[in-house]
C-alpha atoms as a PDB file:
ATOM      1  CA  UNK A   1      76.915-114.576   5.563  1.00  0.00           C
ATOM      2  CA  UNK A   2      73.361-115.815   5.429  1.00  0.00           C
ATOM      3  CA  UNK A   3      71.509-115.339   1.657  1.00  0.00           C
ATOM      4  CA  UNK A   4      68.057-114.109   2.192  1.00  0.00           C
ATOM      5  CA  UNK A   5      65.346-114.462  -0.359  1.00  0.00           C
ATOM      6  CA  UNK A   6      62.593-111.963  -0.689  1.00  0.00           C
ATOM      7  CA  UNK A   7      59.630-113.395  -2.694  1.00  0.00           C
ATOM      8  CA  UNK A   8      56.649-111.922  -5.013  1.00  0.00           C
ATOM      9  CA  UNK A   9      57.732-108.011  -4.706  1.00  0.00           C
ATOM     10  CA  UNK A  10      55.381-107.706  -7.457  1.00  0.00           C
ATOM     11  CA  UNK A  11      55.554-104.104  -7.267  1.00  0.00           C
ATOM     12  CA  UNK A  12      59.279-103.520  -7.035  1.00  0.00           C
ATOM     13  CA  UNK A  13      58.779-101.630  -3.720  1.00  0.00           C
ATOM     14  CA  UNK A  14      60.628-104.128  -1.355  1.00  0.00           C
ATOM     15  CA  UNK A  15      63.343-102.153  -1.355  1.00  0.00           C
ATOM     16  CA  UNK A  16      61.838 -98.576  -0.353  1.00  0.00           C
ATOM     17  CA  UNK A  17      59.998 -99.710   2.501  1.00  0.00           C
ATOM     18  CA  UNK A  18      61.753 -99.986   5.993  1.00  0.00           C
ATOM     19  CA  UNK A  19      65.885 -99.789   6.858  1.00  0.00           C
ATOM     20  CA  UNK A  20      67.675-102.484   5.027  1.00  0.00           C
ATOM     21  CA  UNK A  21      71.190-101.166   5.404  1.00  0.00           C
ATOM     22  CA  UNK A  22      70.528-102.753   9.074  1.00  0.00           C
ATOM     23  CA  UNK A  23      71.119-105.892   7.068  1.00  0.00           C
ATOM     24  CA  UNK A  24      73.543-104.682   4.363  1.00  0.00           C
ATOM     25  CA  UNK A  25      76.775-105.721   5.735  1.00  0.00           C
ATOM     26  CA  UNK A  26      75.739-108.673   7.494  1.00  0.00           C
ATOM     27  CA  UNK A  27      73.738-110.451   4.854  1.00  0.00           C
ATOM     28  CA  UNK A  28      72.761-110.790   1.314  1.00  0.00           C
ATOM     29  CA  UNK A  29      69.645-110.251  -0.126  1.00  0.00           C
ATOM     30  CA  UNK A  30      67.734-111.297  -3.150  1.00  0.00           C
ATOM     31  CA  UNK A  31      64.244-109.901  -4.276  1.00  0.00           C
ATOM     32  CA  UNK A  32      62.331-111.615  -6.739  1.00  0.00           C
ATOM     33  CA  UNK A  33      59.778-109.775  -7.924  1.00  0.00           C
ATOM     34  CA  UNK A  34      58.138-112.334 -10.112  1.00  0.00           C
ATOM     35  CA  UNK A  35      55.833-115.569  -8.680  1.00  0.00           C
ATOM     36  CA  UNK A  36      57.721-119.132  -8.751  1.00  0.00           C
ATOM     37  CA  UNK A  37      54.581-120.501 -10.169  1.00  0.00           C
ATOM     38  CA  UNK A  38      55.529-124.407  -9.358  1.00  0.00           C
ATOM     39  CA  UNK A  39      57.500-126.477  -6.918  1.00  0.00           C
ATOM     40  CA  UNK A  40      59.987-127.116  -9.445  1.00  0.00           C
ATOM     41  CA  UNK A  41      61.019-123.967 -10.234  1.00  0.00           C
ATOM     42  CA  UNK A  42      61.175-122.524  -6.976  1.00  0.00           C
ATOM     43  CA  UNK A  43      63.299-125.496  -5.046  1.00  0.00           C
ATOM     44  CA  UNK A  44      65.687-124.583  -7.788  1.00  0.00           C
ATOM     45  CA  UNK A  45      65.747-121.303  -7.310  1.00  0.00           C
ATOM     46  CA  UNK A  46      65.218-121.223  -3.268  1.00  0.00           C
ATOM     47  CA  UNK A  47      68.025-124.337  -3.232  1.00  0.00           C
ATOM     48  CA  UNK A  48      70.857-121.935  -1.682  1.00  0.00           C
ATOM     49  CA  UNK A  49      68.984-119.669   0.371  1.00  0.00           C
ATOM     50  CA  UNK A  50      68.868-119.566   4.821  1.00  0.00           C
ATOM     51  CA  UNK A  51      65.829-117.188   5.243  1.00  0.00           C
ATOM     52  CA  UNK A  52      63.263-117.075   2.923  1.00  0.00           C
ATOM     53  CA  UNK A  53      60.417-114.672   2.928  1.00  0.00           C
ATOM     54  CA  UNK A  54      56.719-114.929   1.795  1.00  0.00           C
ATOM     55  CA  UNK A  55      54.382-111.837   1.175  1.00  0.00           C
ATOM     56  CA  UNK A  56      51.344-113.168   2.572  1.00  0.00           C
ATOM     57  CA  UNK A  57      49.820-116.426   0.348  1.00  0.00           C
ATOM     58  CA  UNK A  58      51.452-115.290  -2.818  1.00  0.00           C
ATOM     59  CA  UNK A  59      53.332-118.414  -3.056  1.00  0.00           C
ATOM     60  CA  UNK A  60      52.643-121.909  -0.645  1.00  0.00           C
ATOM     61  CA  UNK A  61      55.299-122.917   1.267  1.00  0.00           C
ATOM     62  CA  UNK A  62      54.396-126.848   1.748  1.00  0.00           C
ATOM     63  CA  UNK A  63      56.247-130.126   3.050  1.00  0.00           C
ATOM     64  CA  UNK A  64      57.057-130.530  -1.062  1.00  0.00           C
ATOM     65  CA  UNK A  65      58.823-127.630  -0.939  1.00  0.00           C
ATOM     66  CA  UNK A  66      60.502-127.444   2.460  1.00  0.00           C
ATOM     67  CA  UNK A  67      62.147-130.485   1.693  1.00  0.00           C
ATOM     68  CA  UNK A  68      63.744-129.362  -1.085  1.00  0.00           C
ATOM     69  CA  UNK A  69      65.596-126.680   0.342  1.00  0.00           C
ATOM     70  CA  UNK A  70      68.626-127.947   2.197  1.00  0.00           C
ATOM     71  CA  UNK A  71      69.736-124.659   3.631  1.00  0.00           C
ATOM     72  CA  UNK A  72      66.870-122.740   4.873  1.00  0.00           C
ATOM     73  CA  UNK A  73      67.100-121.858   8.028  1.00  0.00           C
ATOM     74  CA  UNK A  74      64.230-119.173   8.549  1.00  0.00           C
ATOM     75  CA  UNK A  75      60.969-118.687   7.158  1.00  0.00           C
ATOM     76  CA  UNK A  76      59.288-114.984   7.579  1.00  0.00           C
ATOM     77  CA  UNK A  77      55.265-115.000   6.322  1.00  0.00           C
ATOM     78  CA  UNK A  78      54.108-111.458   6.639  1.00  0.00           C
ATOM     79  CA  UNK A  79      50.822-110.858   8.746  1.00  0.00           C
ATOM     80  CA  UNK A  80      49.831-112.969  11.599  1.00  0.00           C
ATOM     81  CA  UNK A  81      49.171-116.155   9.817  1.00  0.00           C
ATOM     82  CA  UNK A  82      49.172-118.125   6.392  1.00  0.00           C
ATOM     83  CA  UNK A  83      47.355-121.051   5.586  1.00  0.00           C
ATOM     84  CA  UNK A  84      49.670-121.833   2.374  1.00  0.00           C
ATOM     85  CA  UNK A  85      52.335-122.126   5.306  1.00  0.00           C
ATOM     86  CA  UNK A  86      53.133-125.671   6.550  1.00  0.00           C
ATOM     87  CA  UNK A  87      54.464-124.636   9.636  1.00  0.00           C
ATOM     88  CA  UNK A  88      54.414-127.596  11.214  1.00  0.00           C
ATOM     89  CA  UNK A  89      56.532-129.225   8.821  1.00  0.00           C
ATOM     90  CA  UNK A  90      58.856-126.435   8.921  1.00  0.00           C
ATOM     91  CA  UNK A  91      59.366-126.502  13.092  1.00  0.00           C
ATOM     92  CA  UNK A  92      59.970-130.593  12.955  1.00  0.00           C
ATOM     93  CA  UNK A  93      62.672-129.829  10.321  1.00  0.00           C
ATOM     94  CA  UNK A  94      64.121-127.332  12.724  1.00  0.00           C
ATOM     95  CA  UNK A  95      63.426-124.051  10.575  1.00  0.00           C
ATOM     96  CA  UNK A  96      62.164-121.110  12.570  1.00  0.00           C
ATOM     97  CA  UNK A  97      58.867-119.514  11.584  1.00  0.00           C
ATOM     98  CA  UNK A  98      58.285-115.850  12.441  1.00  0.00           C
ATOM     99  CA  UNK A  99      55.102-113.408  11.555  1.00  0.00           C
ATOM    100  CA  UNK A 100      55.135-109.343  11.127  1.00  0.00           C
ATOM    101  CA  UNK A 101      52.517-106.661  12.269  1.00  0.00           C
ATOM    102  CA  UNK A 102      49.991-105.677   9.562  1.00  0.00           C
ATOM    103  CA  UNK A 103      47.790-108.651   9.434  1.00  0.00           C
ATOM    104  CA  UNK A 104      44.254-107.371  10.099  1.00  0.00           C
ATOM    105  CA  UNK A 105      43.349-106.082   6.358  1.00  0.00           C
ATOM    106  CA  UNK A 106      40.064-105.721   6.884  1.00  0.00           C
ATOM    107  CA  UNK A 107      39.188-101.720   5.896  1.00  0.00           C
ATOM    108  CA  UNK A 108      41.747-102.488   2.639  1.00  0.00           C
ATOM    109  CA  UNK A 109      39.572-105.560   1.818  1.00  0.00           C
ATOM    110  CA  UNK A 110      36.061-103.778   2.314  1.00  0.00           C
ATOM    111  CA  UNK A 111      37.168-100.866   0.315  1.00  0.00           C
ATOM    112  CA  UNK A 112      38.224-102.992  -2.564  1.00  0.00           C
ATOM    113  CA  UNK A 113      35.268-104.906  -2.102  1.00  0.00           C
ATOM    114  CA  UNK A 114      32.844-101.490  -2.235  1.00  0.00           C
ATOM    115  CA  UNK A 115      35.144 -99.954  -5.056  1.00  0.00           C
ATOM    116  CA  UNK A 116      34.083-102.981  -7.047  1.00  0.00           C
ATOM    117  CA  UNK A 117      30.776-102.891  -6.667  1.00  0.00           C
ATOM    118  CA  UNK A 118      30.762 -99.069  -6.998  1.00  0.00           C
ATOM    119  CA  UNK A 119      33.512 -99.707 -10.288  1.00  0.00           C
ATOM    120  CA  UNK A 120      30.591-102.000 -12.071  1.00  0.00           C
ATOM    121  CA  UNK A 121      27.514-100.825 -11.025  1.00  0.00           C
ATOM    122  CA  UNK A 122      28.336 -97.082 -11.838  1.00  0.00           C
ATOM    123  CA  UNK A 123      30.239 -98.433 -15.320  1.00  0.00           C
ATOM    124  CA  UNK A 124      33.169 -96.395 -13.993  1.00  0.00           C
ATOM    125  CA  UNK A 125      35.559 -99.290 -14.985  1.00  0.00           C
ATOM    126  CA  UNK A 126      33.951 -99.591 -18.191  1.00  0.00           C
ATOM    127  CA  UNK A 127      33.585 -95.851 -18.855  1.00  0.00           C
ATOM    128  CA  UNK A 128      36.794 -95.807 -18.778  1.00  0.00           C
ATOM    129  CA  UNK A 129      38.370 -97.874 -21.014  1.00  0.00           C
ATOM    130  CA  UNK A 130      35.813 -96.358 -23.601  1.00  0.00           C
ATOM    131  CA  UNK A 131      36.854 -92.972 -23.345  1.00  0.00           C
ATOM    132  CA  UNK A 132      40.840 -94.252 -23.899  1.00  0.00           C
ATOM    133  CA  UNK A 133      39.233 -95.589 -26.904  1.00  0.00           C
ATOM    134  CA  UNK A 134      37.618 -91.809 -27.535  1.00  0.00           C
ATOM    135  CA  UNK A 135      34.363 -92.462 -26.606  1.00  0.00           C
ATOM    136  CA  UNK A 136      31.445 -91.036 -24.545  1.00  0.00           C
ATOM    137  CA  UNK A 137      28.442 -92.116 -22.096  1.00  0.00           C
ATOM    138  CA  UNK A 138      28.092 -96.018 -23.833  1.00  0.00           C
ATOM    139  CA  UNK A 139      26.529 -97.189 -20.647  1.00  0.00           C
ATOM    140  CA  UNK A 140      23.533 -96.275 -18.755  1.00  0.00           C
ATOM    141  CA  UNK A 141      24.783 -96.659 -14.743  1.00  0.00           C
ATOM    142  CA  UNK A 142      22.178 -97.862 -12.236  1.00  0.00           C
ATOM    143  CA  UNK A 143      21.467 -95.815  -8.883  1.00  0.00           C
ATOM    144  CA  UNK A 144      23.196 -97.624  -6.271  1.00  0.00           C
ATOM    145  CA  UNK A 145      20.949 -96.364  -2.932  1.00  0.00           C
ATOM    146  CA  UNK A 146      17.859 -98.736  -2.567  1.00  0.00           C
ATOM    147  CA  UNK A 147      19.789-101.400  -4.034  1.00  0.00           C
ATOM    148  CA  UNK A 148      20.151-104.707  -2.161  1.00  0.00           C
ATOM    149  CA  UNK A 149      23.283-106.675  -1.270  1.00  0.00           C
ATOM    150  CA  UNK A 150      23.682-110.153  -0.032  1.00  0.00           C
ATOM    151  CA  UNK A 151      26.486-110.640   2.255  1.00  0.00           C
ATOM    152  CA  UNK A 152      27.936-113.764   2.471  1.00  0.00           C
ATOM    153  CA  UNK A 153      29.740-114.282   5.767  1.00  0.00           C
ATOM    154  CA  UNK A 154      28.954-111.267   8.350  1.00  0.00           C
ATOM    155  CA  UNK A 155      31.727-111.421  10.674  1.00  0.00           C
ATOM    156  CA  UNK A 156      34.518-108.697  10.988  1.00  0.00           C
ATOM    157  CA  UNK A 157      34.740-107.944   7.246  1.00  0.00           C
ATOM    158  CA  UNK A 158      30.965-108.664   6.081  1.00  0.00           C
ATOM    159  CA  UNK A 159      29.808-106.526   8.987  1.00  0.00           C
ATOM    160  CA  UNK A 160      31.983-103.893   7.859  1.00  0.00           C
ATOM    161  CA  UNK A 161      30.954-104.045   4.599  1.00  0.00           C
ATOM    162  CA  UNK A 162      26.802-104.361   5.911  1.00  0.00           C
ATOM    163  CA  UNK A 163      27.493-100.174   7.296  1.00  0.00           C
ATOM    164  CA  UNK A 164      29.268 -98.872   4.394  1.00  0.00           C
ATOM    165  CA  UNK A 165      26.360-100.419   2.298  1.00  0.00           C
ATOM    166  CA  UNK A 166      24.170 -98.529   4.637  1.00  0.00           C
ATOM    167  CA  UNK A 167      25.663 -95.465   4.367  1.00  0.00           C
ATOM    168  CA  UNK A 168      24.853 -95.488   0.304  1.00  0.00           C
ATOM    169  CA  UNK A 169      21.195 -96.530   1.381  1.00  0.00           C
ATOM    170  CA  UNK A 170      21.371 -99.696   0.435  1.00  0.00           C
ATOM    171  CA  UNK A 171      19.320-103.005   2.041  1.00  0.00           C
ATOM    172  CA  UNK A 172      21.485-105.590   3.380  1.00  0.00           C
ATOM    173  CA  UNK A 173      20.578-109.041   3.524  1.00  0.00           C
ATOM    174  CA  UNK A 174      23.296-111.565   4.786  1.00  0.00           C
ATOM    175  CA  UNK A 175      23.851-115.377   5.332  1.00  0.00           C
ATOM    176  CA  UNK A 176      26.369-117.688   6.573  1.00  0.00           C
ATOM    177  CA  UNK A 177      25.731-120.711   8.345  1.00  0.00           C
ATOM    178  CA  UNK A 178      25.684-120.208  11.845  1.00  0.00           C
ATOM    179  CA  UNK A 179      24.704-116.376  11.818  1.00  0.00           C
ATOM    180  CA  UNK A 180      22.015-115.740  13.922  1.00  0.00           C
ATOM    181  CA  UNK A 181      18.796-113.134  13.463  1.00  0.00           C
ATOM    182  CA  UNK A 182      20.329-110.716  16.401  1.00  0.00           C
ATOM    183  CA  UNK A 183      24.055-110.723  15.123  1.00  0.00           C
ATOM    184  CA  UNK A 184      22.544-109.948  11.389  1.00  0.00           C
ATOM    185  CA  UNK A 185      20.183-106.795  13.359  1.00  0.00           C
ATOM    186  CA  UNK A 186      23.565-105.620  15.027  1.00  0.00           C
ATOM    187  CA  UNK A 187      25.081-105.308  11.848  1.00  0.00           C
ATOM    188  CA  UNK A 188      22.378-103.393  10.187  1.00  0.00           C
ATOM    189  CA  UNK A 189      21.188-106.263   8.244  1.00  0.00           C
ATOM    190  CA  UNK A 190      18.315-109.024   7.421  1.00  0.00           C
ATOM    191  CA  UNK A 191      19.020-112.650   8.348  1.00  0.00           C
ATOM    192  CA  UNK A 192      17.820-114.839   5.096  1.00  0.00           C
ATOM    193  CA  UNK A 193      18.514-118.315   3.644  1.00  0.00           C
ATOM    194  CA  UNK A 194      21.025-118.976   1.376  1.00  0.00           C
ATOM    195  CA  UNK A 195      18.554-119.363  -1.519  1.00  0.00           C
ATOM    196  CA  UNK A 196      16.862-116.515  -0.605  1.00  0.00           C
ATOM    197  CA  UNK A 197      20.012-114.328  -0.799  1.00  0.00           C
ATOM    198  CA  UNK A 198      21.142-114.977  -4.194  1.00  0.00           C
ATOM    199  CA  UNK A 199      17.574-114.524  -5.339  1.00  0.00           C
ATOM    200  CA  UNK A 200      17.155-111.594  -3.764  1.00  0.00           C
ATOM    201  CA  UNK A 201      19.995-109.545  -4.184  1.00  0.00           C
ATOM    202  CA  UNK A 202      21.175-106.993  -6.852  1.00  0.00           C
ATOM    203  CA  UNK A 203      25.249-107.070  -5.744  1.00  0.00           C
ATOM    204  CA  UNK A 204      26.574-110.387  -3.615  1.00  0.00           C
ATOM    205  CA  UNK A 205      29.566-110.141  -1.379  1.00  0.00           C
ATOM    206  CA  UNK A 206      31.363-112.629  -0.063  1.00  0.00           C
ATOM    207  CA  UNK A 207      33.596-112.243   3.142  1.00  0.00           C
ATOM    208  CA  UNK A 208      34.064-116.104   4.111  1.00  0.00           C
ATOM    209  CA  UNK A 209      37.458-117.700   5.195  1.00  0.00           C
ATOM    210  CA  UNK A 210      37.954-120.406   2.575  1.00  0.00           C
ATOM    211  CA  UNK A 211      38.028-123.908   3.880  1.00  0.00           C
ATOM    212  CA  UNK A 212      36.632-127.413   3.077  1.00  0.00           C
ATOM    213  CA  UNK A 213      33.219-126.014   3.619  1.00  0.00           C
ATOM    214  CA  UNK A 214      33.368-122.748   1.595  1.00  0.00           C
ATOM    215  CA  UNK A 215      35.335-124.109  -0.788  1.00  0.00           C
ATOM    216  CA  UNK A 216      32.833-124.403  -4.424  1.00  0.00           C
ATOM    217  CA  UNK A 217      30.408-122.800  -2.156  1.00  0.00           C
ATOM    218  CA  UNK A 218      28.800-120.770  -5.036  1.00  0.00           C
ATOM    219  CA  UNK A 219      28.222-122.913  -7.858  1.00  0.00           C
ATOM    220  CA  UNK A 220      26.037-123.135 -10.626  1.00  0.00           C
ATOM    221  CA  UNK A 221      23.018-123.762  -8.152  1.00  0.00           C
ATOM    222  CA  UNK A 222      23.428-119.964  -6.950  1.00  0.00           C
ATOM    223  CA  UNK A 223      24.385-118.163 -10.346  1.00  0.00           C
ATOM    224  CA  UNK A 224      20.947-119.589 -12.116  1.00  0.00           C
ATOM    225  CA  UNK A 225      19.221-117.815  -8.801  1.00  0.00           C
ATOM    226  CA  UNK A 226      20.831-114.480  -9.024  1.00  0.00           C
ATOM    227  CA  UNK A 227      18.457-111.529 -11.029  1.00  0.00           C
ATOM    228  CA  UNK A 228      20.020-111.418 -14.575  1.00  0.00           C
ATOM    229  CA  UNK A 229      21.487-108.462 -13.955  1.00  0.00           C
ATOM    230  CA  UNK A 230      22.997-109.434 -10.506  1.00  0.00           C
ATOM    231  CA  UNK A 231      26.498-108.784  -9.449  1.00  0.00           C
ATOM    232  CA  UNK A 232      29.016-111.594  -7.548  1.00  0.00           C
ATOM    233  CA  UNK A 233      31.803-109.305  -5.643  1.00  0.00           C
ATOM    234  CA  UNK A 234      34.769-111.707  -4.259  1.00  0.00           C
ATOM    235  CA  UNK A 235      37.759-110.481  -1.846  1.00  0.00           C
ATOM    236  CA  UNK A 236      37.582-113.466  -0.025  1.00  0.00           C
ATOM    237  CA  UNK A 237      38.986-116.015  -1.958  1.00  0.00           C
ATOM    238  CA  UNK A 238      39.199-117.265  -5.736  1.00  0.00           C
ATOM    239  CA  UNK A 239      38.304-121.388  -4.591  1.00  0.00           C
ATOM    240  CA  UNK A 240      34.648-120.275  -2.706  1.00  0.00           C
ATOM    241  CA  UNK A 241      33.101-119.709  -6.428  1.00  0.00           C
ATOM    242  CA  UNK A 242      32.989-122.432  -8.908  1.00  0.00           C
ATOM    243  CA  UNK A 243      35.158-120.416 -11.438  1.00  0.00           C
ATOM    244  CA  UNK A 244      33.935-122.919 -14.600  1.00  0.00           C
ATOM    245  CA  UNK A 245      30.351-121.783 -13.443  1.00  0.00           C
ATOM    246  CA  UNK A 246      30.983-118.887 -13.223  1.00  0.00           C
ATOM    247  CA  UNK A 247      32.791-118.174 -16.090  1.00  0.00           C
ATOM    248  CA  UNK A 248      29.348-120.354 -17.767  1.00  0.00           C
ATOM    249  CA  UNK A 249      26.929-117.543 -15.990  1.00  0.00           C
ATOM    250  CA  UNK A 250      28.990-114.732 -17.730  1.00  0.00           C
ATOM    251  CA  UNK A 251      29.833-115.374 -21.017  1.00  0.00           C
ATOM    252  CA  UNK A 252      26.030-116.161 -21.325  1.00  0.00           C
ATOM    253  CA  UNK A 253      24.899-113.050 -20.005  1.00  0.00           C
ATOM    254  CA  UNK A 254      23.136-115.528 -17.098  1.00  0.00           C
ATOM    255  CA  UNK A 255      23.795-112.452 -14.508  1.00  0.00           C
ATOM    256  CA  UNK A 256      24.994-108.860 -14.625  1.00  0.00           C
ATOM    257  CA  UNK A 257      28.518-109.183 -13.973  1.00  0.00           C
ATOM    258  CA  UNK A 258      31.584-110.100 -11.693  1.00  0.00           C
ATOM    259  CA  UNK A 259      33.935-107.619  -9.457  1.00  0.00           C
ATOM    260  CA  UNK A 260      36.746-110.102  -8.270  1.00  0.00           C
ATOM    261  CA  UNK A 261      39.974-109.011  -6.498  1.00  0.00           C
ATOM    262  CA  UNK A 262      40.902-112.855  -5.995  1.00  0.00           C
ATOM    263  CA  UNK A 263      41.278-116.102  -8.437  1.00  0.00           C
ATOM    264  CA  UNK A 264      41.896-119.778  -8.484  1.00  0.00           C
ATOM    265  CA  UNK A 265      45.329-119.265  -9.744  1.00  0.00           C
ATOM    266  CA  UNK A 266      47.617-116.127  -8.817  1.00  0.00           C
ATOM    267  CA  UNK A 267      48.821-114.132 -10.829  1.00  0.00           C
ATOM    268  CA  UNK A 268      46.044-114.445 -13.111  1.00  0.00           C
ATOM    269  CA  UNK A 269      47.040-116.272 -16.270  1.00  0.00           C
ATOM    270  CA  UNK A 270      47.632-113.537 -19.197  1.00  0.00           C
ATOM    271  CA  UNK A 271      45.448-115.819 -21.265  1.00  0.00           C
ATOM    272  CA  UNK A 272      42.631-116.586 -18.320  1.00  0.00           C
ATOM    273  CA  UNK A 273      39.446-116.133 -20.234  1.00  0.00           C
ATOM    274  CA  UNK A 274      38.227-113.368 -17.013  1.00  0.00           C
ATOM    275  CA  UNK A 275      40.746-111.104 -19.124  1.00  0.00           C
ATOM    276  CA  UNK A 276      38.473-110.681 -22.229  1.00  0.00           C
ATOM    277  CA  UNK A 277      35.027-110.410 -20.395  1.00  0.00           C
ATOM    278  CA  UNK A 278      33.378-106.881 -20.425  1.00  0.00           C
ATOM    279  CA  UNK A 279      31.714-107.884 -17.679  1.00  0.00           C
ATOM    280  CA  UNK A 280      34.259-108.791 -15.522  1.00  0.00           C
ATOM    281  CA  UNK A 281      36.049-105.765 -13.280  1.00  0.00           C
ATOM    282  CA  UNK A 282      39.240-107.260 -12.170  1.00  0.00           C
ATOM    283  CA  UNK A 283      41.737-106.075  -9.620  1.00  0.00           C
ATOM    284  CA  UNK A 284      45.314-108.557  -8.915  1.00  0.00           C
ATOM    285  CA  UNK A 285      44.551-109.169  -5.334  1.00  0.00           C
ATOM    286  CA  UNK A 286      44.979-105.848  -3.333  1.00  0.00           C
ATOM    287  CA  UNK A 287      42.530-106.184  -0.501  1.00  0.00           C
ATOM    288  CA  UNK A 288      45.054-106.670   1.632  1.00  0.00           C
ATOM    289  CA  UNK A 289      47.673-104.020  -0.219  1.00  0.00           C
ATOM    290  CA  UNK A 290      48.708-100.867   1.455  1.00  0.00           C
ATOM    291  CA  UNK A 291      51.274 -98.441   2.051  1.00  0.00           C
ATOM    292  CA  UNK A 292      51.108 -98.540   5.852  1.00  0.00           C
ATOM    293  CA  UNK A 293      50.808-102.198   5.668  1.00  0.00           C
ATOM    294  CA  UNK A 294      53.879-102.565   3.661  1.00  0.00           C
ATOM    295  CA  UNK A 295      55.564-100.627   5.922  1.00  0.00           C
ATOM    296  CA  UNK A 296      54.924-102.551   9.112  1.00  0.00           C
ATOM    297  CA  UNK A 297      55.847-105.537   6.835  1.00  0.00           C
ATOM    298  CA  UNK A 298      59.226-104.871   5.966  1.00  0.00           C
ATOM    299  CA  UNK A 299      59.856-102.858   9.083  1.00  0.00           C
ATOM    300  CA  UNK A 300      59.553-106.180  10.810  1.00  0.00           C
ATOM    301  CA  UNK A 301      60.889-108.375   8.230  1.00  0.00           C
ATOM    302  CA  UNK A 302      64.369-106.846   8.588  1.00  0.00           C
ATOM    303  CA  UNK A 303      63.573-106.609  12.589  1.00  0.00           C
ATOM    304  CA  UNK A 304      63.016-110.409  12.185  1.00  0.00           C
ATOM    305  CA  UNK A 305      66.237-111.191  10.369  1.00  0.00           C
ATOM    306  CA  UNK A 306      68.467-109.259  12.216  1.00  0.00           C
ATOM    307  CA  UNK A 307      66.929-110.670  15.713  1.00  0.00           C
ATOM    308  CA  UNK A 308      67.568-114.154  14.398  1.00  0.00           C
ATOM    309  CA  UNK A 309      71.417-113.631  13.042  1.00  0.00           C
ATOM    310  CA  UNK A 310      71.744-112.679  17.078  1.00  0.00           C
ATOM    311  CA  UNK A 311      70.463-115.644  17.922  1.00  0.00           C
ATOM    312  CA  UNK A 312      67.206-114.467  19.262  1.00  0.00           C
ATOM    313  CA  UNK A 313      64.076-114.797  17.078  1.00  0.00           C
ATOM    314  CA  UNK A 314      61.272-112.492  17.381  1.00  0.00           C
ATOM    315  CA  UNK A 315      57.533-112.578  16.417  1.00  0.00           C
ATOM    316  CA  UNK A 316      57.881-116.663  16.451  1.00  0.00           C
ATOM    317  CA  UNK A 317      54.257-118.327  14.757  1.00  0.00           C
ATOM    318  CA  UNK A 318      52.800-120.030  17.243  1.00  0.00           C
END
């Protein structure tokens, strides 16, 4: 009977989405619903498992790892692809790699991504944790219409973003580097420099894939250019922002504030100094987070398994 680990079911809602008594008789599952935060501690854990499963990045999957894991058999990454995910690795040790539906989180992201903004610049986030405390009206919100944001990347999710911006009457500026004048127009926005952009705008949001290039994209250099009362918003990833500078730029009141959905290190450390900043809005990485996404997950994940213990893998990563 294969053992089947289910990783990072943070929420404890593994369980309630999709069939598993498909797999009850046939298999035994695990969920563990807290991260294995090091390699250590999850080749000890992982050691006796065939099939393991990762929601999304939540925890890499590397050569390190793989090696340590004499039994595994099957890995399932939900969405289409994961770059924490040494696949190749993986196939030249014989394990099979498979994918689920529910990849493309792009409305979920751009939501978060507005709700931030919206969260700080209205002090809604703020407001509230005063009024637990039995206060009233401590902040003074800003209007958000005539506003400007700087996007940072204006592809599928930073074009997105450009509309619903336009829709509070907001100016858009955006930059990445090979975004052109006419794609920036088609998205309702301005094409500007990357100086230009952090000087000019009242909210920043960034929408860039991280990679060698984007990674410590937004450093110290761009934080002493925002307006002191600018506003970073990340949904992208933690690495693209220089997390010592900006933690430098906040706790010296150097801009207005943060809204971040991502971090250098997941889960966030219960000590991480983020935790104790006013003006920091925080939410643990739910851009991607959904009900019907979690149900085309798990839907598939036990589709996955059950196609494999027949001998016929489905939804193999390319």
């Amino acid at each position: 009977m294969p053992r089947i680990a289910i990783l990072d079911d943070y929420q404890n809602v593994a369980k309630s989405f999709g069939d598993w008594t498909k797999l009850d008789a046939s298999a035994q599952v695990t969920i563990f619903h807290n991260n294995l935060a090091s390699v250590d501690e999850a080749a000890s854990a992982l050691a006796p498992f065939d099939v393991v499963v990762l929601m999304r990045e939540r925890m890499p999957m590397q050569a390190a790892l793989i090696d340590r894991l004499p039994n595994l058999k099957l890995i399932i990454t939900t969405g289409h692809a994961n770059r924490s995910l040494d696949k190749d690795h993986a196939k030249a040790k014989g394990i099979v790699c498979c994918f689920t539906r529910g990849g493309d989180s792009t409305a979920t992201t751009v939501e978060t991504a507005f709700a931030l903004l919206l969260g700080h610049g209205r002090g809604l986030v703020y407001e509230d944790r005063m009024m637990r405390e039995g206060k009233w009206q401590t902040t003074i919100p800003e209007t958000i219409a005539g506003k400007t944001l700087g996007v940072v990347g204006l592809g599928r999710l930073g074009s997105r973003m450009a509309r619903i911006a336009k829709a509070f009457e907001m100016n858009v500026i955006a930059w990445s580097t090979n975004l052109t004048a006419e794609k920036a127009a088609a998205a309702g926005a301005e094409l500007v420099s990357k100086d230009d952009l952090f000087r000019r705008s009242d909210y920043v949001s960034i929408h860039l894939v991280l990679s060698d290039r984007s990674r410590g994209l937004i450093g110290a250099k761009e934080f002493s250019s925002m307006k002191k009362t600018g506003v970073l918003i990340n949904t992208s990833r933690g690495p693209i922002v220089d997390e010592a500078a900006m933690l430098d730029a906040l706790t010296h009141k150097r801009i207005g504030g943060v809204g971040l959905d991502v971090f250098d290190v997941e889960p966030l450390p219960a000590s991480h100094p983020l935790r104790k900043l006013d003006n920091a809005t925080l939410s643990p990485h739910l851009g991607y987070v959904s009900d019907a996404t979690y149900k085309e997950y798990y839907e598939d994940i036990i589709d996955n398994i059950a196609n494999w213990m027949k001998g016929a893998p489905s939804r193999i990563l390319a």
